[in-house]
C-alpha atoms as a PDB file:
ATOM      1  CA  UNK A   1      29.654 -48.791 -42.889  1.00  0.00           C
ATOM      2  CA  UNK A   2      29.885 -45.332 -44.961  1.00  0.00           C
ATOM      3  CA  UNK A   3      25.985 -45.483 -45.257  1.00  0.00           C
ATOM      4  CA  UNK A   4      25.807 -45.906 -41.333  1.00  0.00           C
ATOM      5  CA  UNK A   5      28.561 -43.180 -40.849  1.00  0.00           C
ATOM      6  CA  UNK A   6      26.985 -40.670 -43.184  1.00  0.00           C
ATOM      7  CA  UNK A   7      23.685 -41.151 -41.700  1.00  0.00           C
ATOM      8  CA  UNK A   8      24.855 -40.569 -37.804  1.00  0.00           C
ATOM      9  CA  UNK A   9      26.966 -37.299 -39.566  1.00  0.00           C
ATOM     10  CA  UNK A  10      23.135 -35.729 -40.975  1.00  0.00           C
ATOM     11  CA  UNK A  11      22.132 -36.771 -37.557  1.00  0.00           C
ATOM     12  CA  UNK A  12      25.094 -34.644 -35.780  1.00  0.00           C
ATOM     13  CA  UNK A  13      24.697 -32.033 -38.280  1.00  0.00           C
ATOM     14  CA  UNK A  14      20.204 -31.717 -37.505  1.00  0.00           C
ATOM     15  CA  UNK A  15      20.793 -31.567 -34.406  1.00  0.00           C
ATOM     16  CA  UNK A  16      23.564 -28.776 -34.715  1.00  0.00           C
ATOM     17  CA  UNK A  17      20.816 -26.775 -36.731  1.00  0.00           C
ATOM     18  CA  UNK A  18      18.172 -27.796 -34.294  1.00  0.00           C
ATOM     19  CA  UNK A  19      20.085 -25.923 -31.765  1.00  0.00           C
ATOM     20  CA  UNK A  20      20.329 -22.425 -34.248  1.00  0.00           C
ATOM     21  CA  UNK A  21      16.592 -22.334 -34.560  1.00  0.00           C
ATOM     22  CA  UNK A  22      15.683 -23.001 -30.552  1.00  0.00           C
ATOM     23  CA  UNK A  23      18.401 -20.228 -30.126  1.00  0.00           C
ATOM     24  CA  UNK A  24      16.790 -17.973 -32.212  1.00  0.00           C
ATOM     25  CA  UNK A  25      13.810 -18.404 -30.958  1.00  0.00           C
ATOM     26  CA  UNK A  26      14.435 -18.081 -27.561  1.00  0.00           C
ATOM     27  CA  UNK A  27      16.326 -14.996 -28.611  1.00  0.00           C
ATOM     28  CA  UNK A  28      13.464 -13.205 -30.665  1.00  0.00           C
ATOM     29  CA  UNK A  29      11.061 -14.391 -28.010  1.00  0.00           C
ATOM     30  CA  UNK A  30      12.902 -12.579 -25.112  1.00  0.00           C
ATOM     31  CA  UNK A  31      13.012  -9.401 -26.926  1.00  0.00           C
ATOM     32  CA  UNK A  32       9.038  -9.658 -27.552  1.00  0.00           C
ATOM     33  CA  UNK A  33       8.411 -10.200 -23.966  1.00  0.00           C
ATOM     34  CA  UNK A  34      10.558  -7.008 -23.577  1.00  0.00           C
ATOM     35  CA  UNK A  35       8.438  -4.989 -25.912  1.00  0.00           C
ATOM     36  CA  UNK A  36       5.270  -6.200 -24.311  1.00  0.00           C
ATOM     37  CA  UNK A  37       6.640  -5.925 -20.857  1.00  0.00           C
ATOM     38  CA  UNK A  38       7.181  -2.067 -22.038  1.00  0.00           C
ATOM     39  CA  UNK A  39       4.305  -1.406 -23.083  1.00  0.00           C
ATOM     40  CA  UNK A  40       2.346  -2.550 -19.789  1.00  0.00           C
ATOM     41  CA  UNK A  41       4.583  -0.141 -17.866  1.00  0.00           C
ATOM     42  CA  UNK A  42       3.564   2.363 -20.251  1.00  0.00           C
ATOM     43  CA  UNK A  43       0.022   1.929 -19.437  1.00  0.00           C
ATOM     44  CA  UNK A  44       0.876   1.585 -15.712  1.00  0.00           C
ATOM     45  CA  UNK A  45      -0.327  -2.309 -15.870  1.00  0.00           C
ATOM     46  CA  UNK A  46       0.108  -3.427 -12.049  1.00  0.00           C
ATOM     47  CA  UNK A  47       3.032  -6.045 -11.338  1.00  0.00           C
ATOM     48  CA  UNK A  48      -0.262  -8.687  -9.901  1.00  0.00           C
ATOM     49  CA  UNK A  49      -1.757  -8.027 -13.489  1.00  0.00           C
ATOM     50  CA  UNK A  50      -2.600 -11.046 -15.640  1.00  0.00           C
ATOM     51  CA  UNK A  51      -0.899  -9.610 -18.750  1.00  0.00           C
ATOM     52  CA  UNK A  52       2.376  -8.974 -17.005  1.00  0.00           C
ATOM     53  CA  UNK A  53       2.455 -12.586 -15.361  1.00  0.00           C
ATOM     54  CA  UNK A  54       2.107 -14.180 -18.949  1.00  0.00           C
ATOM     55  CA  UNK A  55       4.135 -12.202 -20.126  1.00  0.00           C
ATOM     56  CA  UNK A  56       6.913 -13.291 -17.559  1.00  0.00           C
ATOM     57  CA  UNK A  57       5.911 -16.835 -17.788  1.00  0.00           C
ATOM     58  CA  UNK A  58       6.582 -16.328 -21.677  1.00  0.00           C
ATOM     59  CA  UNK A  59      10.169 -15.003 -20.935  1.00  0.00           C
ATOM     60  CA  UNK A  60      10.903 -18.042 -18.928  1.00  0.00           C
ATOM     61  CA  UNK A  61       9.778 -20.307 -21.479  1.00  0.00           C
ATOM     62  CA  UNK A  62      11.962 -18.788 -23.806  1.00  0.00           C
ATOM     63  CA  UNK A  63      14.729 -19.140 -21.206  1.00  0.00           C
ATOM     64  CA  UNK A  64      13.887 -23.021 -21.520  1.00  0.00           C
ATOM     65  CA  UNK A  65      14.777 -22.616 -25.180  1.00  0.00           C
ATOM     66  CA  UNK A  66      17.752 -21.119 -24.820  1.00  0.00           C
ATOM     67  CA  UNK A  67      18.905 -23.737 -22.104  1.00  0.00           C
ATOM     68  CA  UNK A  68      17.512 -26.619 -24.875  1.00  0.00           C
ATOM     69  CA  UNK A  69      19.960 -24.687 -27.648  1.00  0.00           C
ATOM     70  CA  UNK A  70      22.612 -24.974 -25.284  1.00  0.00           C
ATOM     71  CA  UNK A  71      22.193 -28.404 -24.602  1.00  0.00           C
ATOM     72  CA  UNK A  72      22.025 -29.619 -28.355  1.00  0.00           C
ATOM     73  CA  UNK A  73      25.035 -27.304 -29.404  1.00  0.00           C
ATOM     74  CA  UNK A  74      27.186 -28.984 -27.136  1.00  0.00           C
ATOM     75  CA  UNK A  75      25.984 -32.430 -28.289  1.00  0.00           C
ATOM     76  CA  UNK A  76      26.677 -31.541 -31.913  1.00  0.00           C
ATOM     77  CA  UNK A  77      30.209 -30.009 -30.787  1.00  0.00           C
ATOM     78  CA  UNK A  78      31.111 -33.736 -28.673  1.00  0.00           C
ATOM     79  CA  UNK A  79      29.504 -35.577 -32.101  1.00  0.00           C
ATOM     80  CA  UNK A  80      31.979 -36.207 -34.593  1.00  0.00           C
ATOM     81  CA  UNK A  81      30.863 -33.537 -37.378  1.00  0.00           C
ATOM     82  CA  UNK A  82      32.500 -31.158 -39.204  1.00  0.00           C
ATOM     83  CA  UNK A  83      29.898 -28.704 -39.293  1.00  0.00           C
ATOM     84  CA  UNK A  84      29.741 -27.664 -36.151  1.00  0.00           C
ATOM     85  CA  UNK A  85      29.092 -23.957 -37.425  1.00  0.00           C
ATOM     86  CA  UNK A  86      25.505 -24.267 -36.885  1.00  0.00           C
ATOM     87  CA  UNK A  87      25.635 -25.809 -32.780  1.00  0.00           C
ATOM     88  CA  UNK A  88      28.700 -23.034 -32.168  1.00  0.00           C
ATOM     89  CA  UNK A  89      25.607 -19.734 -33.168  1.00  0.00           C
ATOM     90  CA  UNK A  90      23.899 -21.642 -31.518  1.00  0.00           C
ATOM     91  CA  UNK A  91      25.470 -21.284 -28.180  1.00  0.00           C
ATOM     92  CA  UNK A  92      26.107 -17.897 -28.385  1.00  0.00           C
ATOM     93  CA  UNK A  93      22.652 -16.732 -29.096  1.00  0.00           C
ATOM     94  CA  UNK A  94      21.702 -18.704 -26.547  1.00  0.00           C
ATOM     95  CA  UNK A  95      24.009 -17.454 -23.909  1.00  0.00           C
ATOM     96  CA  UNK A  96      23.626 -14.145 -25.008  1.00  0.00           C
ATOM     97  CA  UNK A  97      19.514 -14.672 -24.534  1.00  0.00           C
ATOM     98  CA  UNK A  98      20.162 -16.062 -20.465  1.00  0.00           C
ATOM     99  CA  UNK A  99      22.238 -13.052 -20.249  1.00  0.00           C
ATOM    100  CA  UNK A 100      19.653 -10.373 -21.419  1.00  0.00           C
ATOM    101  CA  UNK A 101      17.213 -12.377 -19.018  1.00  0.00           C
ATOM    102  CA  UNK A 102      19.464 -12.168 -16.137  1.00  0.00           C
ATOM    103  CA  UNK A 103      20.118  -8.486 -16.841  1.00  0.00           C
ATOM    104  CA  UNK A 104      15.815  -8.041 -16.760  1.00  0.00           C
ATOM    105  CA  UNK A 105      15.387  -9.811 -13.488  1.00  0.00           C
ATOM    106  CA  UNK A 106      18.257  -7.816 -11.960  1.00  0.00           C
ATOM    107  CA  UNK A 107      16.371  -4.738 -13.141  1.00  0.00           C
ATOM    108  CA  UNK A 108      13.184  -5.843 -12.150  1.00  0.00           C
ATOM    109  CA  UNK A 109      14.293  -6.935  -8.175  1.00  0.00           C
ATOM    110  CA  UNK A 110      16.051  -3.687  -8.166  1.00  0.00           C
ATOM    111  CA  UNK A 111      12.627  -1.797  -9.179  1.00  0.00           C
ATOM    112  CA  UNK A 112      10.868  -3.958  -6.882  1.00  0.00           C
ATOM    113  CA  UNK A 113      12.657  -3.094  -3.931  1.00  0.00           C
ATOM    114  CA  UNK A 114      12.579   0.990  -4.519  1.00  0.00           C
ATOM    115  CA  UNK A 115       8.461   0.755  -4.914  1.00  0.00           C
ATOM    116  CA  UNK A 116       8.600  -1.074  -1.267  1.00  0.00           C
ATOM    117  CA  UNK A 117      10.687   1.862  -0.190  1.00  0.00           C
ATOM    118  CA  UNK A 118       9.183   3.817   2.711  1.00  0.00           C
ATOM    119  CA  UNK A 119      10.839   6.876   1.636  1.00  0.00           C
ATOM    120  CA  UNK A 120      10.303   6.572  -1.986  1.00  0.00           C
ATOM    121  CA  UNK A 121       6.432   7.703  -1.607  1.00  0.00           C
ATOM    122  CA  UNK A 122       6.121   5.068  -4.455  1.00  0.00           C
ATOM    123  CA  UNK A 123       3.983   2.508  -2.526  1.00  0.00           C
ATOM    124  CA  UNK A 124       0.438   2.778  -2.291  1.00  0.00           C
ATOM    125  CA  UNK A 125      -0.525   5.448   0.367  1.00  0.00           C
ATOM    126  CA  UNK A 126      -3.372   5.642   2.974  1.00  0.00           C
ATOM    127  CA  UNK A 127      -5.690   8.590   2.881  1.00  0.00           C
ATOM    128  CA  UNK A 128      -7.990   9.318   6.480  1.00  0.00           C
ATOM    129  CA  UNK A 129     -10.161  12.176   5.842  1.00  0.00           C
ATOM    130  CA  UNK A 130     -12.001  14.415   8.412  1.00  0.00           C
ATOM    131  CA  UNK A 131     -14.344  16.298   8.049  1.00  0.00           C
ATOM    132  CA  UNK A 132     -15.931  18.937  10.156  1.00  0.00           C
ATOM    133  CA  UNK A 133     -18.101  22.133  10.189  1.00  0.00           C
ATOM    134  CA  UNK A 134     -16.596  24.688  12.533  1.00  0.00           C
ATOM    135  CA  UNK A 135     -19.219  27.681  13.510  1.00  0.00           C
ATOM    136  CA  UNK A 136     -17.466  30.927  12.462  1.00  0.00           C
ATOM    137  CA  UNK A 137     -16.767  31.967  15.945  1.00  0.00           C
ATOM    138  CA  UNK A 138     -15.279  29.339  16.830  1.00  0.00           C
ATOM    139  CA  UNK A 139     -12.664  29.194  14.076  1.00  0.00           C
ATOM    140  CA  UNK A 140     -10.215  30.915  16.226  1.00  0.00           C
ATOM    141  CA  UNK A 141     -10.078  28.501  18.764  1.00  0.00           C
ATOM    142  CA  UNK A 142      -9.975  25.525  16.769  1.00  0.00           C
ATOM    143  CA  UNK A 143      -7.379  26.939  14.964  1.00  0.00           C
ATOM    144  CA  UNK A 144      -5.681  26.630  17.847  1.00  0.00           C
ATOM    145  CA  UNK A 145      -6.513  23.354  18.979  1.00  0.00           C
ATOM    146  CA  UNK A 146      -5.227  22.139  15.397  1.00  0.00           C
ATOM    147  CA  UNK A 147      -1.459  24.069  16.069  1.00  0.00           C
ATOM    148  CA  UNK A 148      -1.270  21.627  18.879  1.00  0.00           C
ATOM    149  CA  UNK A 149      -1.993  18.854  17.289  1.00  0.00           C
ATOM    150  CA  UNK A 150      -0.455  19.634  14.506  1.00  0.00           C
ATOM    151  CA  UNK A 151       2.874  19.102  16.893  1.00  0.00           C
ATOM    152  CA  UNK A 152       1.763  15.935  17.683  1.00  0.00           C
ATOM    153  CA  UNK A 153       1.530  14.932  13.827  1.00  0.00           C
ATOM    154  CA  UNK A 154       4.780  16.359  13.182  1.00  0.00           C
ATOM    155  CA  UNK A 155       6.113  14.004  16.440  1.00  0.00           C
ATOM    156  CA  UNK A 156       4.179  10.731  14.466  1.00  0.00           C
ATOM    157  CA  UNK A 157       5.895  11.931  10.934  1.00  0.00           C
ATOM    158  CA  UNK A 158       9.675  11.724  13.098  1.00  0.00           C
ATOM    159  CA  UNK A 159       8.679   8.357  14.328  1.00  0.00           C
ATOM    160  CA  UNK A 160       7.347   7.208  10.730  1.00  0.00           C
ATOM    161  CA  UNK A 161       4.089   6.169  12.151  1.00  0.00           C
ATOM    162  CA  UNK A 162       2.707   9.004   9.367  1.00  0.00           C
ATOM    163  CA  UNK A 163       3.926  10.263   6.534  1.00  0.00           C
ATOM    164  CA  UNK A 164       2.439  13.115   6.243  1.00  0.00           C
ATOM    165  CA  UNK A 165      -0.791  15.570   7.590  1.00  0.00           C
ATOM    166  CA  UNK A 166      -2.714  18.487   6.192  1.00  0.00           C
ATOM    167  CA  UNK A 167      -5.231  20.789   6.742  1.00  0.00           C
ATOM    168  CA  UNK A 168      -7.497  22.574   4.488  1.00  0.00           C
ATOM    169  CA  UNK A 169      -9.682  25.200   4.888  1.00  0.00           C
ATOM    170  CA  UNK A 170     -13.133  24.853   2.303  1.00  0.00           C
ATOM    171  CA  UNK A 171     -14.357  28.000   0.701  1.00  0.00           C
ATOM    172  CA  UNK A 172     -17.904  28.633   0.704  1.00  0.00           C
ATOM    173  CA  UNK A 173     -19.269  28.176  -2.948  1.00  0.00           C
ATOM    174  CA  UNK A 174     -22.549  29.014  -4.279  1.00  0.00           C
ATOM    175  CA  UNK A 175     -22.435  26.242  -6.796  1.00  0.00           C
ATOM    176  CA  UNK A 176     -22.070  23.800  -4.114  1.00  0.00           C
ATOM    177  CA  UNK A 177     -23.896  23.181  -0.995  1.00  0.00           C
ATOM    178  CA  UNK A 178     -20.918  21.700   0.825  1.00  0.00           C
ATOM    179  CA  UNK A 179     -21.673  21.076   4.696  1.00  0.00           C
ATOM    180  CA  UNK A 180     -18.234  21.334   5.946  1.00  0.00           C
ATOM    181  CA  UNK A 181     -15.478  23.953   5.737  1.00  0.00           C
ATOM    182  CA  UNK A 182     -12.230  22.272   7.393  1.00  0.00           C
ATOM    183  CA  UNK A 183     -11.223  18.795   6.169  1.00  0.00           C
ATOM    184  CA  UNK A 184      -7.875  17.401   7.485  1.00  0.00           C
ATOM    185  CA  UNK A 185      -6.017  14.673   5.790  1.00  0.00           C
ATOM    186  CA  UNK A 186      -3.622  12.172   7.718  1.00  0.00           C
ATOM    187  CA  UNK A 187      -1.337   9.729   5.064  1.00  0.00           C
ATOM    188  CA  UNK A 188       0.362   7.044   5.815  1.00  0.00           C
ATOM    189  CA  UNK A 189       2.379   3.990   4.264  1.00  0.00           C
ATOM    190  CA  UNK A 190       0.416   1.032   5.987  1.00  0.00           C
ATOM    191  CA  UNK A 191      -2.999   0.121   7.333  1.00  0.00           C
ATOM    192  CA  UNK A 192      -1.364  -0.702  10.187  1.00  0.00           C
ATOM    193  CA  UNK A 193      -0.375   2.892  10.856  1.00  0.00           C
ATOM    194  CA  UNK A 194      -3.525   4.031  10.007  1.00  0.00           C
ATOM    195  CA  UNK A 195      -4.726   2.107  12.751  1.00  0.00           C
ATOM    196  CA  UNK A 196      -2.431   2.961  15.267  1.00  0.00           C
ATOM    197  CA  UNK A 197      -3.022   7.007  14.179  1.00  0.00           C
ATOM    198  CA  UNK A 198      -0.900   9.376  15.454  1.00  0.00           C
ATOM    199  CA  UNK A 199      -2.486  10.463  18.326  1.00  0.00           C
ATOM    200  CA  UNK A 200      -1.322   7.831  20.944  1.00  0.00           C
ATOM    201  CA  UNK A 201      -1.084   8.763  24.400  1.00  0.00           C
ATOM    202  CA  UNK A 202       2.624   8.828  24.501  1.00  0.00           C
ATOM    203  CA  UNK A 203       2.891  11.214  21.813  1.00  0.00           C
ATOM    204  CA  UNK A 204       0.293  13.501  23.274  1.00  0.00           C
ATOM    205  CA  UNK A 205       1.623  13.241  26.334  1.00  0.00           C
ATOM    206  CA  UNK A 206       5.340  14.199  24.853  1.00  0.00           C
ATOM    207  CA  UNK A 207       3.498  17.357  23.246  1.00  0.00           C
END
C-alpha cells in the first residue's frame, strides 16, 4: 500500500516537473520567435514571406506548450502531492508566455490595420507614367492645357480616386539621348483607381 502510494506521489510529482520544463520552453521559444520576428522587420521581410509564416507558426506551437504546462500544473495541483512547487512555476510561466503572445498579436492586428490605411501612404502605391515630347513652341500651350487638368487631378485627389499627380519637366542632357522632355506621374492606392483614372467625364465636366 506505501509502495503503491509512493509510486502514484513520483508520478504526481513528474508530472508537476513535466509541466516546469513545457513552460519553459514555451517561454524561451516565444521570445526566439520575437527575436527572429525582429529581425525580418529589420530587413523589411514582407508579412506573405515564408520566413515570417514559420516563424508565426513556431510562436503558436509554443503557445501549445504553454497551454500543455497549464494543463499538467493543474493536474499535479488536484493530485495529492506535496510538491506542488514545480506545477505552481509552472503555471505562471505559462500564463505569463499566452500573455506576451496575446500582447504580439494585438500589436501585430494593430500594425496590420495602419499599413491598409488609405491615408497612411504605407500600402503599396500605383505609379502611371506619361511620357511625351512637346516641340519647344508649343510648350506654352501645353502648359496650359496641363493647368487645366491639373484641376481636374486635384478634383480626383478630393474624391480619393488619386492620391496624388505630378509633373516634371526633363532637362536636355548631353550624356543622355532621352526622347522626351515632360513626363507626368498619376499615383494611386488601388488598381482599381488606376483604372478608373481621374479623368472621367463627370470630373471634366465639373472643371
Amino acid at each position: 500500500m506505501m509502495d503503491s502510494y509512493n509510486n502514484q506521489a513520483q508520478k504526481n510529482a513528474l508530472t508537476g516537473l513535466l509541466s516546469l520544463i513545457a513552460s519553459i520552453i514555451s517561454m524561451l521559444g516565444l521570445f526566439m520567435c520575437m527575436a527572429m520576428a525582429g529581425h525580418y522587420v529589420m530587413t523589411e521581410k514582407g508579412q506573405d514571406s515564408p520566413e515570417i509564416m514559420i516563424t508565426g507558426l513556431m510562436m503558436f506551437l509554443f503557445a501549445g506548450a504553454a497551454v500543455v504546462s497549464i494543463v499538467l500544473g493543474c493536474v499535479g495541483l488536484c493530485a495529492k502531492n506535496k510538491k506542488k512547487m514545480f506545477s505552481i512555476i509552472g503555471i505562471v510561466i505559462s500564463t505569463l508566455a499566452l500573455m506576451i503572445l496575446g500582447l504580439l498579436i494585438f500589436i501585430g492586428l494593430r500594425q496590420g490595420r495602419q499599413m491598409t490605411d488609405p491615408t497612411g501612404f504605407k500600402k503599396p502605391l500605383h505609379y502611371e507614367y506619361h511620357y511625351k515630347y512637346i516641340p519647344p513652341e508649343n510648350v506654352k500651350i501645353y502648359l496650359e492645357v496641363e493647368a487645366f487638368w491639373k484641376k481636374v487631378h486635384l478634383k480626383a485627389m478630393a474624391d480619393n480616386t488619386m492620391l496624388g499627380w505630378v509633373l516634371c519637366k526633363i532637362e536636355p542632357s548631353d550624356q543622355q539621348n532621352i526622347q522626351y522632355n515632360f513626363v507626368t506621374i498619376n499615383i494611386y492606392d488601388s488598381m482599381e483607381g488606376v483604372q478608373q483614372g481621374s479623368g472621367s467625364t463627370e470630373k471634366f465636366n465639373d472643371v
